[in-house]
PDB file of N, CA and C in Angstrom:
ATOM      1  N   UNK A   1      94.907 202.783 215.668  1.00  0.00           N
ATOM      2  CA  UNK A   1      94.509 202.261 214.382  1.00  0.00           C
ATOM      3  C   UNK A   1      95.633 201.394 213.833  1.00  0.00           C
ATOM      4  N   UNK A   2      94.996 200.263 213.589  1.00  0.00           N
ATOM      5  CA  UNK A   2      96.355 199.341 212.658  1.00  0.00           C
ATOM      6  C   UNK A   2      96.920 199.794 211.468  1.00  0.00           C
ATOM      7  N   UNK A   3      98.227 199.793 210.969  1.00  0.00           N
ATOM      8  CA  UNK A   3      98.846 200.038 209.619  1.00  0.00           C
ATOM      9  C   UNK A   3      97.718 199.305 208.860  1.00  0.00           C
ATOM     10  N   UNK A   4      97.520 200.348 207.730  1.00  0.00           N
ATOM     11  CA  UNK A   4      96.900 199.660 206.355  1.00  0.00           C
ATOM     12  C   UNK A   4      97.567 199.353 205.388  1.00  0.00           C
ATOM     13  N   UNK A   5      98.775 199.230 204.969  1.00  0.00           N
ATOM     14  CA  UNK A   5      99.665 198.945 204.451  1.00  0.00           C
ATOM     15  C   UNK A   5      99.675 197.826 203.843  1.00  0.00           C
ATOM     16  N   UNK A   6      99.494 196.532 202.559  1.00  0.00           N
ATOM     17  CA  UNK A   6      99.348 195.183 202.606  1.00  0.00           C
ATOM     18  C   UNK A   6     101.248 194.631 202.800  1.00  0.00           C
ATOM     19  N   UNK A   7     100.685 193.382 202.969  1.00  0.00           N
ATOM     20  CA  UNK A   7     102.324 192.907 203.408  1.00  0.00           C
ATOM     21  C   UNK A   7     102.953 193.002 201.951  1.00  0.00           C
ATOM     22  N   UNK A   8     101.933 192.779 200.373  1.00  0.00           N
ATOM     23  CA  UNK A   8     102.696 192.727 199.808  1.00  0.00           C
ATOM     24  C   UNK A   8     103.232 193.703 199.264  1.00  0.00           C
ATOM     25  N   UNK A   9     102.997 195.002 199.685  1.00  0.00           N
ATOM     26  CA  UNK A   9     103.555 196.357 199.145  1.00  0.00           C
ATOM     27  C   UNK A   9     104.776 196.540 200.159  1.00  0.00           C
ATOM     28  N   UNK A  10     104.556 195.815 201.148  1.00  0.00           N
ATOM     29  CA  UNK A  10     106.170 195.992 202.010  1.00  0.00           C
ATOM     30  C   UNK A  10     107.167 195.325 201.495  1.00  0.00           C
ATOM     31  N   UNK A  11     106.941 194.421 200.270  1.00  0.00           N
ATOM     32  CA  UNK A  11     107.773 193.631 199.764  1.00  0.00           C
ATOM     33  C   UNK A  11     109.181 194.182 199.928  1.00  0.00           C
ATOM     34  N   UNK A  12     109.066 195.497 199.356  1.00  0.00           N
ATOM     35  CA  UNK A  12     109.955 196.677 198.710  1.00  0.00           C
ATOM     36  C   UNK A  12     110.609 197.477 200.317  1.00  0.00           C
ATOM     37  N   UNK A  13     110.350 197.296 201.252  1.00  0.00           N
ATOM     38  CA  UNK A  13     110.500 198.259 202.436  1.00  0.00           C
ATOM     39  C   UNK A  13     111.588 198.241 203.051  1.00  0.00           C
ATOM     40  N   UNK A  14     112.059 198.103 204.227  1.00  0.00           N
ATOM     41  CA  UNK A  14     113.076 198.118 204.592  1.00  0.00           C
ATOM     42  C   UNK A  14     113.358 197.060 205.828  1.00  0.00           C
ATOM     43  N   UNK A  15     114.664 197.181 205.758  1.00  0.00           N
ATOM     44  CA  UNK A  15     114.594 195.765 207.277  1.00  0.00           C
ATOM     45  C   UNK A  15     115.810 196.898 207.609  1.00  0.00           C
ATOM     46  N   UNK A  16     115.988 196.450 209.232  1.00  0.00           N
ATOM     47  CA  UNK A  16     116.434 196.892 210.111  1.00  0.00           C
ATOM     48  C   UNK A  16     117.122 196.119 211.158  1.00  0.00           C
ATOM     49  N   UNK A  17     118.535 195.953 211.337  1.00  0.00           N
ATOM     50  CA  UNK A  17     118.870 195.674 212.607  1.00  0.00           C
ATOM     51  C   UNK A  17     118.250 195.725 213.611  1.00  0.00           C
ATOM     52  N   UNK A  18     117.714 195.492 214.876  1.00  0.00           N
ATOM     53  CA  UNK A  18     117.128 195.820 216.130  1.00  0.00           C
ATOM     54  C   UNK A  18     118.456 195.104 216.906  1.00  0.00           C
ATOM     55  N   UNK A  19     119.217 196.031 217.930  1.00  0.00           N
ATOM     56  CA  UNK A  19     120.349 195.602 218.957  1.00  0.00           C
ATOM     57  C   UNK A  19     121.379 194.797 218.605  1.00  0.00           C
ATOM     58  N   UNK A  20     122.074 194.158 219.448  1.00  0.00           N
ATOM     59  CA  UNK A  20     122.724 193.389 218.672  1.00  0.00           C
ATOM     60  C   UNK A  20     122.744 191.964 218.532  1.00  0.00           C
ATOM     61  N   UNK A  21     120.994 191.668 218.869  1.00  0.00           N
ATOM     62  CA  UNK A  21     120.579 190.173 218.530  1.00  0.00           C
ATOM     63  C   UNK A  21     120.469 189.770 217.135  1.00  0.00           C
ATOM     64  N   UNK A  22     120.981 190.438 215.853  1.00  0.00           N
ATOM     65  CA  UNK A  22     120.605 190.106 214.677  1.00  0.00           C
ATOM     66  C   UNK A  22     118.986 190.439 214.075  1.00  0.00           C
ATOM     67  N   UNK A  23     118.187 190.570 214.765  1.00  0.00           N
ATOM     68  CA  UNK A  23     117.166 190.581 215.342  1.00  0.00           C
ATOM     69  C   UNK A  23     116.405 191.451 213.207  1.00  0.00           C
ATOM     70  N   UNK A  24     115.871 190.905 212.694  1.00  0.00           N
ATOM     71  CA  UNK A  24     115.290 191.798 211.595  1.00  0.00           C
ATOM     72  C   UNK A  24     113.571 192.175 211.832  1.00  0.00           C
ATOM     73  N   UNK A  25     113.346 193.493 211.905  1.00  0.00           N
ATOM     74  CA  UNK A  25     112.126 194.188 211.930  1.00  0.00           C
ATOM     75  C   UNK A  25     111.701 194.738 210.752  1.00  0.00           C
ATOM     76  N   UNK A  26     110.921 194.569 210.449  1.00  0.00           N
ATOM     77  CA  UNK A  26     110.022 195.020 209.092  1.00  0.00           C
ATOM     78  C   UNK A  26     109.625 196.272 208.863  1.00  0.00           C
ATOM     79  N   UNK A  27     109.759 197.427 208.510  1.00  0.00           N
ATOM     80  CA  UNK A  27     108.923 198.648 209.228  1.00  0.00           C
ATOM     81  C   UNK A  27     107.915 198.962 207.411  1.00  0.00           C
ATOM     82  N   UNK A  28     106.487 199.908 207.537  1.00  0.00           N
ATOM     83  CA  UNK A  28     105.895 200.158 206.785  1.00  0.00           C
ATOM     84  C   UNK A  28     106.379 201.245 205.876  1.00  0.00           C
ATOM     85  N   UNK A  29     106.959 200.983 205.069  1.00  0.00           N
ATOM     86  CA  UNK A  29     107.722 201.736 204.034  1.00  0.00           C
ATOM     87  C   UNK A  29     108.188 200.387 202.497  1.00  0.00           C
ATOM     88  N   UNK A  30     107.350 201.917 201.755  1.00  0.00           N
ATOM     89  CA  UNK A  30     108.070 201.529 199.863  1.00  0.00           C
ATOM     90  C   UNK A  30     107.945 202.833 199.364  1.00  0.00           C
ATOM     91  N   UNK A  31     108.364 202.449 198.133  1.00  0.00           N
ATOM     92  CA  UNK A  31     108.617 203.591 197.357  1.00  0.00           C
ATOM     93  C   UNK A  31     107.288 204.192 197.484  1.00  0.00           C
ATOM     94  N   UNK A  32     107.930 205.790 197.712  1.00  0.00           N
ATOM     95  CA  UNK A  32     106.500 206.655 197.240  1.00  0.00           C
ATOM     96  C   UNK A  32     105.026 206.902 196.360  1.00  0.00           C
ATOM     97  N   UNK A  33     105.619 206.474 194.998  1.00  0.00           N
ATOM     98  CA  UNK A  33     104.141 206.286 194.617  1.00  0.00           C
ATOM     99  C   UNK A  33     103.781 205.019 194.369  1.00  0.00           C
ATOM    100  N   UNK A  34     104.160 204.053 195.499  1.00  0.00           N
ATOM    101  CA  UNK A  34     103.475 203.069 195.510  1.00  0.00           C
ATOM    102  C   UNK A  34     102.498 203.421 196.648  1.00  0.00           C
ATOM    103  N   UNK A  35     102.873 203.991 197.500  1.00  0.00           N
ATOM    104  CA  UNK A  35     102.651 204.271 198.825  1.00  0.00           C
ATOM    105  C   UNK A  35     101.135 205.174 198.550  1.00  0.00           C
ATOM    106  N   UNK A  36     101.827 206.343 197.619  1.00  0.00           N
ATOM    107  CA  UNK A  36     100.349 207.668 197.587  1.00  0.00           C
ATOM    108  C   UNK A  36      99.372 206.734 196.564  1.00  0.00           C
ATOM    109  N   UNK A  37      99.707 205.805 195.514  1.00  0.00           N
ATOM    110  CA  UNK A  37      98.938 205.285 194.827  1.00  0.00           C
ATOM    111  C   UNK A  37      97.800 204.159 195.648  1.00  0.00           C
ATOM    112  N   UNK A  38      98.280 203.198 196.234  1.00  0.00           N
ATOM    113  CA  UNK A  38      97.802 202.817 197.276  1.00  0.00           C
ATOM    114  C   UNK A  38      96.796 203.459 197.837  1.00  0.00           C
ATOM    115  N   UNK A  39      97.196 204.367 198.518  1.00  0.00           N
ATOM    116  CA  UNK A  39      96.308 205.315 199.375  1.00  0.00           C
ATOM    117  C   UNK A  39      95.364 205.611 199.080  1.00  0.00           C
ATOM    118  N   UNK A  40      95.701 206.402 197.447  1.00  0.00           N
ATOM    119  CA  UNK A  40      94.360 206.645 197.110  1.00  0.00           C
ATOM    120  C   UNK A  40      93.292 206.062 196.463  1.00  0.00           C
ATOM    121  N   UNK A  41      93.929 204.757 196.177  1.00  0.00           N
ATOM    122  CA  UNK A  41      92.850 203.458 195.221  1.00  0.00           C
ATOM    123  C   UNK A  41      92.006 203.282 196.658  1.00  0.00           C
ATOM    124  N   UNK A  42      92.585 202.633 197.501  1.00  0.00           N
ATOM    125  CA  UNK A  42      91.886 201.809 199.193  1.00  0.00           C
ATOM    126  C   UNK A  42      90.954 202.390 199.719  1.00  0.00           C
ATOM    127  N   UNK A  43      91.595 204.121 200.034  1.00  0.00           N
ATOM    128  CA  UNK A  43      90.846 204.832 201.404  1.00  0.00           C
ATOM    129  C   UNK A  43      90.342 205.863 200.431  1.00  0.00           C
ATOM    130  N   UNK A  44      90.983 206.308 198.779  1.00  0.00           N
ATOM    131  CA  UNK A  44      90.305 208.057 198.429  1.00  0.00           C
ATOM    132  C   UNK A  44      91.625 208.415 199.448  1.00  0.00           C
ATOM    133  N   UNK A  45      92.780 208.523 199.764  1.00  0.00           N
ATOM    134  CA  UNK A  45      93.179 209.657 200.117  1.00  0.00           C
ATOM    135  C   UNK A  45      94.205 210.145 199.407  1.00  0.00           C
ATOM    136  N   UNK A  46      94.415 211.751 199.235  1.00  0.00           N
ATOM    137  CA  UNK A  46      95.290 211.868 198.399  1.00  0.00           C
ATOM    138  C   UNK A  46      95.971 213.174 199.224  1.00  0.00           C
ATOM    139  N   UNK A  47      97.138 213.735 198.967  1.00  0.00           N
ATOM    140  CA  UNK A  47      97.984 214.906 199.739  1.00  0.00           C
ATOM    141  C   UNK A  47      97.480 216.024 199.824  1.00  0.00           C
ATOM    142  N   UNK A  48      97.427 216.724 200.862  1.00  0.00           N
ATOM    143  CA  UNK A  48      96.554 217.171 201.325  1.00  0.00           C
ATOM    144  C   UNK A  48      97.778 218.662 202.138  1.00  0.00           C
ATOM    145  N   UNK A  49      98.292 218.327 202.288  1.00  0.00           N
ATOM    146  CA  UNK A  49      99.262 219.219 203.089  1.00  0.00           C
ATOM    147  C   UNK A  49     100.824 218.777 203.151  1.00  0.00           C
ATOM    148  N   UNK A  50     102.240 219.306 203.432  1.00  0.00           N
ATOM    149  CA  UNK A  50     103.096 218.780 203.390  1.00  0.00           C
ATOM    150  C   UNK A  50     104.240 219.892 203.936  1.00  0.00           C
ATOM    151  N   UNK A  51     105.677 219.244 204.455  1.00  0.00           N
ATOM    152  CA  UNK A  51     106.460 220.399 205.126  1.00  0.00           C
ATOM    153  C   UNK A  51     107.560 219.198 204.965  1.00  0.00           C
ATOM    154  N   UNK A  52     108.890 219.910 204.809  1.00  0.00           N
ATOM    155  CA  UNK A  52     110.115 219.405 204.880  1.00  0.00           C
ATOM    156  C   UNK A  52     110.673 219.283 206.397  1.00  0.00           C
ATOM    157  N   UNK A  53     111.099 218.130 206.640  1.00  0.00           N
ATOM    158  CA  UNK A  53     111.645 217.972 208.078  1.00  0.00           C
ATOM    159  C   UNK A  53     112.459 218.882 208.072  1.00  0.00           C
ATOM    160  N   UNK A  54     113.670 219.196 209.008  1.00  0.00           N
ATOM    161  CA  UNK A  54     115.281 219.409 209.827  1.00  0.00           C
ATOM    162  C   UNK A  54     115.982 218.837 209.551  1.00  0.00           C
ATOM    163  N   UNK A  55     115.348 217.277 209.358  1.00  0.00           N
ATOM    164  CA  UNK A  55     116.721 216.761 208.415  1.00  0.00           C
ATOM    165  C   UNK A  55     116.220 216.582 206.624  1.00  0.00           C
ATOM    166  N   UNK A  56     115.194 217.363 206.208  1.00  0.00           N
ATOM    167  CA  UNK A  56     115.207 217.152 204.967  1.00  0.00           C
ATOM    168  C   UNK A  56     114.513 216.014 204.101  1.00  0.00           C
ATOM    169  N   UNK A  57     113.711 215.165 204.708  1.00  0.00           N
ATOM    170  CA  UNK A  57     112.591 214.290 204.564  1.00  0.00           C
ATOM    171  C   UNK A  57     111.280 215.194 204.494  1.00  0.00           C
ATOM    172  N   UNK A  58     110.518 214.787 203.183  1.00  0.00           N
ATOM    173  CA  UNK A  58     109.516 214.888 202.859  1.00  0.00           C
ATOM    174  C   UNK A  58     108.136 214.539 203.903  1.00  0.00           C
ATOM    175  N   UNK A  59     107.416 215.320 204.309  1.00  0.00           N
ATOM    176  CA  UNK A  59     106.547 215.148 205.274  1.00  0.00           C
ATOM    177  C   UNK A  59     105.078 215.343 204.884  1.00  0.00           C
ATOM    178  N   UNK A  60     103.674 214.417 204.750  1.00  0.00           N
ATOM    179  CA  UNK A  60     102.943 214.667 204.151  1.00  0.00           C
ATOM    180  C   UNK A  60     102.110 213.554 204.505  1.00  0.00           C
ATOM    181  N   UNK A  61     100.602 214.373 204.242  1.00  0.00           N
ATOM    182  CA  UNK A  61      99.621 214.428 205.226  1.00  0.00           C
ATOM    183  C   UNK A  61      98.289 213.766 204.096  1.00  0.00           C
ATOM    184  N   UNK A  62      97.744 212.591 203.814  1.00  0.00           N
ATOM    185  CA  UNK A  62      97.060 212.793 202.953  1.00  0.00           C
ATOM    186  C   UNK A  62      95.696 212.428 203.422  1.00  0.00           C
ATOM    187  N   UNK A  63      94.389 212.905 202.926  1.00  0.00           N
ATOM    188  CA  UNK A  63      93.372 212.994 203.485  1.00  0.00           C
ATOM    189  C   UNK A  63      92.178 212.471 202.692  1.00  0.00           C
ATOM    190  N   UNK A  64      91.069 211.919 202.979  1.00  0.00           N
ATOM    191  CA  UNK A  64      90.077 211.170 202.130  1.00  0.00           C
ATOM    192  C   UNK A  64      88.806 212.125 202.490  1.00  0.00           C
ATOM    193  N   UNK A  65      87.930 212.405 201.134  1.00  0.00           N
ATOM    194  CA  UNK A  65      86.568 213.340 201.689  1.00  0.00           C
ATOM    195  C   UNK A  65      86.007 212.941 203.118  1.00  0.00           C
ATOM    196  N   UNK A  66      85.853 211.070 203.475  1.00  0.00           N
ATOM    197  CA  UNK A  66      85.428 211.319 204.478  1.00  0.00           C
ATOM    198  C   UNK A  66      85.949 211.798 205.642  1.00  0.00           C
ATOM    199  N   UNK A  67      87.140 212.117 205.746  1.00  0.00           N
ATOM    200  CA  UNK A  67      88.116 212.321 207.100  1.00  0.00           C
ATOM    201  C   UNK A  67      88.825 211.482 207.569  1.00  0.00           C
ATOM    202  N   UNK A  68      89.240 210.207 206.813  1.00  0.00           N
ATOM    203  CA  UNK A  68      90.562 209.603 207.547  1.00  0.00           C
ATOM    204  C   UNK A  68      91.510 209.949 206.548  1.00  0.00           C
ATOM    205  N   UNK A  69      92.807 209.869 207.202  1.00  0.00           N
ATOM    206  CA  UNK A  69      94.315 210.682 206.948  1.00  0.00           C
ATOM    207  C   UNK A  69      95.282 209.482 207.366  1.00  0.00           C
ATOM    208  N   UNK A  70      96.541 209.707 206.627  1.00  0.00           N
ATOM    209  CA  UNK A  70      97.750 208.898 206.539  1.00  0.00           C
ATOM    210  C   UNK A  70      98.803 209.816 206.613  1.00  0.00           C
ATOM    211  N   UNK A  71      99.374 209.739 207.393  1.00  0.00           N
ATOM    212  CA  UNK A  71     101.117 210.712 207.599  1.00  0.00           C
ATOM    213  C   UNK A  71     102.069 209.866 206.994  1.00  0.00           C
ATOM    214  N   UNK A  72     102.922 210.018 206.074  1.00  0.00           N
ATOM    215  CA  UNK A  72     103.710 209.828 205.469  1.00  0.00           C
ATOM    216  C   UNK A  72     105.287 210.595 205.283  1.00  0.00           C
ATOM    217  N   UNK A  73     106.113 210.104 205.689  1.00  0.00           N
ATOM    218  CA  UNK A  73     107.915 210.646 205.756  1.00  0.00           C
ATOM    219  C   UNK A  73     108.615 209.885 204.172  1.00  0.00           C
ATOM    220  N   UNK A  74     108.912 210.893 203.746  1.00  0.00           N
ATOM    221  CA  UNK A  74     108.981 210.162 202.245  1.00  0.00           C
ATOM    222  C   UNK A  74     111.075 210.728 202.458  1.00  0.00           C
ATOM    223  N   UNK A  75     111.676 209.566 202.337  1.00  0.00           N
ATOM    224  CA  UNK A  75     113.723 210.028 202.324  1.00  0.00           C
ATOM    225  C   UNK A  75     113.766 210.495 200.984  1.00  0.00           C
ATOM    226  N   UNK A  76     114.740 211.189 201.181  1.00  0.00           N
ATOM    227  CA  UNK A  76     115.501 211.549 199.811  1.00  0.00           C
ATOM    228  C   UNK A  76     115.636 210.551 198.799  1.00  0.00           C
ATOM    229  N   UNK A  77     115.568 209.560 198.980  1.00  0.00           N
ATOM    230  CA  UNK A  77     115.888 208.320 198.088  1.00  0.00           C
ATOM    231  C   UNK A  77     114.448 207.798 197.278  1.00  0.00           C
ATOM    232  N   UNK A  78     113.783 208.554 197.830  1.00  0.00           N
ATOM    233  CA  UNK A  78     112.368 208.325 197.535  1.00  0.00           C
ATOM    234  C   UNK A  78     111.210 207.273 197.944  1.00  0.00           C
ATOM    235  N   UNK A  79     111.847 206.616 199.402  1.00  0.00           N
ATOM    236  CA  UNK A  79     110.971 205.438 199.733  1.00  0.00           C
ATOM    237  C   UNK A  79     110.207 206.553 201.421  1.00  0.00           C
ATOM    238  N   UNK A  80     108.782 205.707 200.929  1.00  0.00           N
ATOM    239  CA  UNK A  80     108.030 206.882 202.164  1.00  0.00           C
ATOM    240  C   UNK A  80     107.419 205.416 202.824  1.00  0.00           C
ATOM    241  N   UNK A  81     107.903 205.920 204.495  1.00  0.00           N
ATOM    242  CA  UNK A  81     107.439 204.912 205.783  1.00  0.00           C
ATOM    243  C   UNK A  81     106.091 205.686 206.382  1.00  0.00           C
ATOM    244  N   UNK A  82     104.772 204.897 206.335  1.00  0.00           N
ATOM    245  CA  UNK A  82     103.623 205.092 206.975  1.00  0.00           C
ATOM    246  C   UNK A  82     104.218 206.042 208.899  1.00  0.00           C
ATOM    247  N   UNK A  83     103.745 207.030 209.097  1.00  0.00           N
ATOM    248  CA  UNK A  83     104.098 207.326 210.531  1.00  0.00           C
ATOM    249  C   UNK A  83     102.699 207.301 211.635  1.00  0.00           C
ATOM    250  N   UNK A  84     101.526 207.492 210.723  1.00  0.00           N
ATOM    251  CA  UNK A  84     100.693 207.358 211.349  1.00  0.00           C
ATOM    252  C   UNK A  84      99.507 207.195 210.948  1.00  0.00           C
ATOM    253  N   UNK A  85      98.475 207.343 211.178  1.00  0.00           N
ATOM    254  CA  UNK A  85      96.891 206.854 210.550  1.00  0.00           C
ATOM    255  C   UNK A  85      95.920 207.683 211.594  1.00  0.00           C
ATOM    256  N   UNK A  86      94.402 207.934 211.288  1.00  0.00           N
ATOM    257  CA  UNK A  86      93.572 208.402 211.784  1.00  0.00           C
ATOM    258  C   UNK A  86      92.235 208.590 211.080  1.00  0.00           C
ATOM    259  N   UNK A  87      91.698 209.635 211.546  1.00  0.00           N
ATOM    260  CA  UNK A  87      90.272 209.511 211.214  1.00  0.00           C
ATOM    261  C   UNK A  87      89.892 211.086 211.880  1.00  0.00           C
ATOM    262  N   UNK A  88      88.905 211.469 211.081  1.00  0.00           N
ATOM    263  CA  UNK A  88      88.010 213.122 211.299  1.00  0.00           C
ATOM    264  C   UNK A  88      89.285 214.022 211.369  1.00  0.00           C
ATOM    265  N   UNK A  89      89.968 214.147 209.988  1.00  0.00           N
ATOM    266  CA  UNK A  89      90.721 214.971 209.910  1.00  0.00           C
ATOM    267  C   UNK A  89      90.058 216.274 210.095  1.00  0.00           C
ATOM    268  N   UNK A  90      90.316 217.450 210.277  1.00  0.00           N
ATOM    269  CA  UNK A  90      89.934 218.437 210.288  1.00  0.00           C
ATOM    270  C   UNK A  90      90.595 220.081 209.885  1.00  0.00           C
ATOM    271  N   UNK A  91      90.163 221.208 209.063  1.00  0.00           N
ATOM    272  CA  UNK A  91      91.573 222.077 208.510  1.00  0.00           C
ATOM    273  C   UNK A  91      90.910 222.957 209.856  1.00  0.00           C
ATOM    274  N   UNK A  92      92.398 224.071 210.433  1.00  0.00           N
ATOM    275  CA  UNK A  92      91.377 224.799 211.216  1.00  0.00           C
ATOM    276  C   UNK A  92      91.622 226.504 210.495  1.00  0.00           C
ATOM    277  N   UNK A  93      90.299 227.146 210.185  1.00  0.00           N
ATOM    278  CA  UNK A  93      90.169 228.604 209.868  1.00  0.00           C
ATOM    279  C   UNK A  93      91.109 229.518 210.222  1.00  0.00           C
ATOM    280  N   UNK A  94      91.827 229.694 209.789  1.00  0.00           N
ATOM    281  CA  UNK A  94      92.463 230.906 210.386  1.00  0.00           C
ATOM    282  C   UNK A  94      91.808 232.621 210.562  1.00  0.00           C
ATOM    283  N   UNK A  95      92.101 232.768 211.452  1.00  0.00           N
ATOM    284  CA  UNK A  95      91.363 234.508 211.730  1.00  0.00           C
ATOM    285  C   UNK A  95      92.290 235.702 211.189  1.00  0.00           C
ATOM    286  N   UNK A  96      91.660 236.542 210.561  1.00  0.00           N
ATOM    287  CA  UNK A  96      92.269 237.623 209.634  1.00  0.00           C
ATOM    288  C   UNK A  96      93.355 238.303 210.022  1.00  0.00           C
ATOM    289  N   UNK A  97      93.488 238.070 212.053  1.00  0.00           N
ATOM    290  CA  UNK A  97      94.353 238.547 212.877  1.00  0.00           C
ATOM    291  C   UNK A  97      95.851 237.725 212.562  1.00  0.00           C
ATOM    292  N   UNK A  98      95.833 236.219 212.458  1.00  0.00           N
ATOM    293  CA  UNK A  98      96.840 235.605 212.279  1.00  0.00           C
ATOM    294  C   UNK A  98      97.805 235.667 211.334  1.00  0.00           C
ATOM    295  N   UNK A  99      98.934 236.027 211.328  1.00  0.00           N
ATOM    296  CA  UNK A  99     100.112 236.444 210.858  1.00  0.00           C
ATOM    297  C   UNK A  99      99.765 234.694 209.709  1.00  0.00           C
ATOM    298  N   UNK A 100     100.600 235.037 208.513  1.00  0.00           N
ATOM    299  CA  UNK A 100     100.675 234.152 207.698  1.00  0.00           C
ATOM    300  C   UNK A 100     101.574 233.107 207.644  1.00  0.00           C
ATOM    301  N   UNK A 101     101.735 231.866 207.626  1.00  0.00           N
ATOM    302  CA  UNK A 101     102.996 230.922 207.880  1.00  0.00           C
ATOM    303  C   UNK A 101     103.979 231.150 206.826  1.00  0.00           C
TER     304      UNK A 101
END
């Protein structure tokens, strides 16, 4: 699935060295609630689930009634980079046997 992201909300994002050709790459990242606001005007999706990385980045999952979803890594600084996109999200039941997270 392609980034949904518009170019002009990347205004704000980040550039990146690539090697040592000078080389500048664009990646899909702005500030956070530009990012969840976005999301949820376009697609309906809004957060849905979420977990702190290992290194301490915000991790979060947001989901639209019909079933497409946006993964989102939000830094401490508060700017969140798109990680992934999809479609027929799904929660799965847990059984009464399963120990609690």
């Amino acid at each position: 699935m392609k980034w949904r992201i518009p170019t002009a909300l990347l205004i704000a994002g980040v550039m990146l060295p690539t090697g040592g050709s000078g080389v500048i790459a664009q990646t899909n990242c702005a500030p956070r609630h530009q990012v969840v606001q976005y999301l949820g005007q376009a697609f309906g999706e809004n957060p849905a689930a979420f977990a702190i990385t290992d290194l301490g980045a915000l991790l979060e999952v947001l989901v639209s009634p019909g079933g497409s979803w946006t993964m989102i890594v939000t830094t401490a600084k508060g700017l969140a980079c798109v990680v992934a996109t999809g479609k027929d999200w799904q929660l799965l039941e847990k059984s009464k046997s399963e120990p609690a997270v």
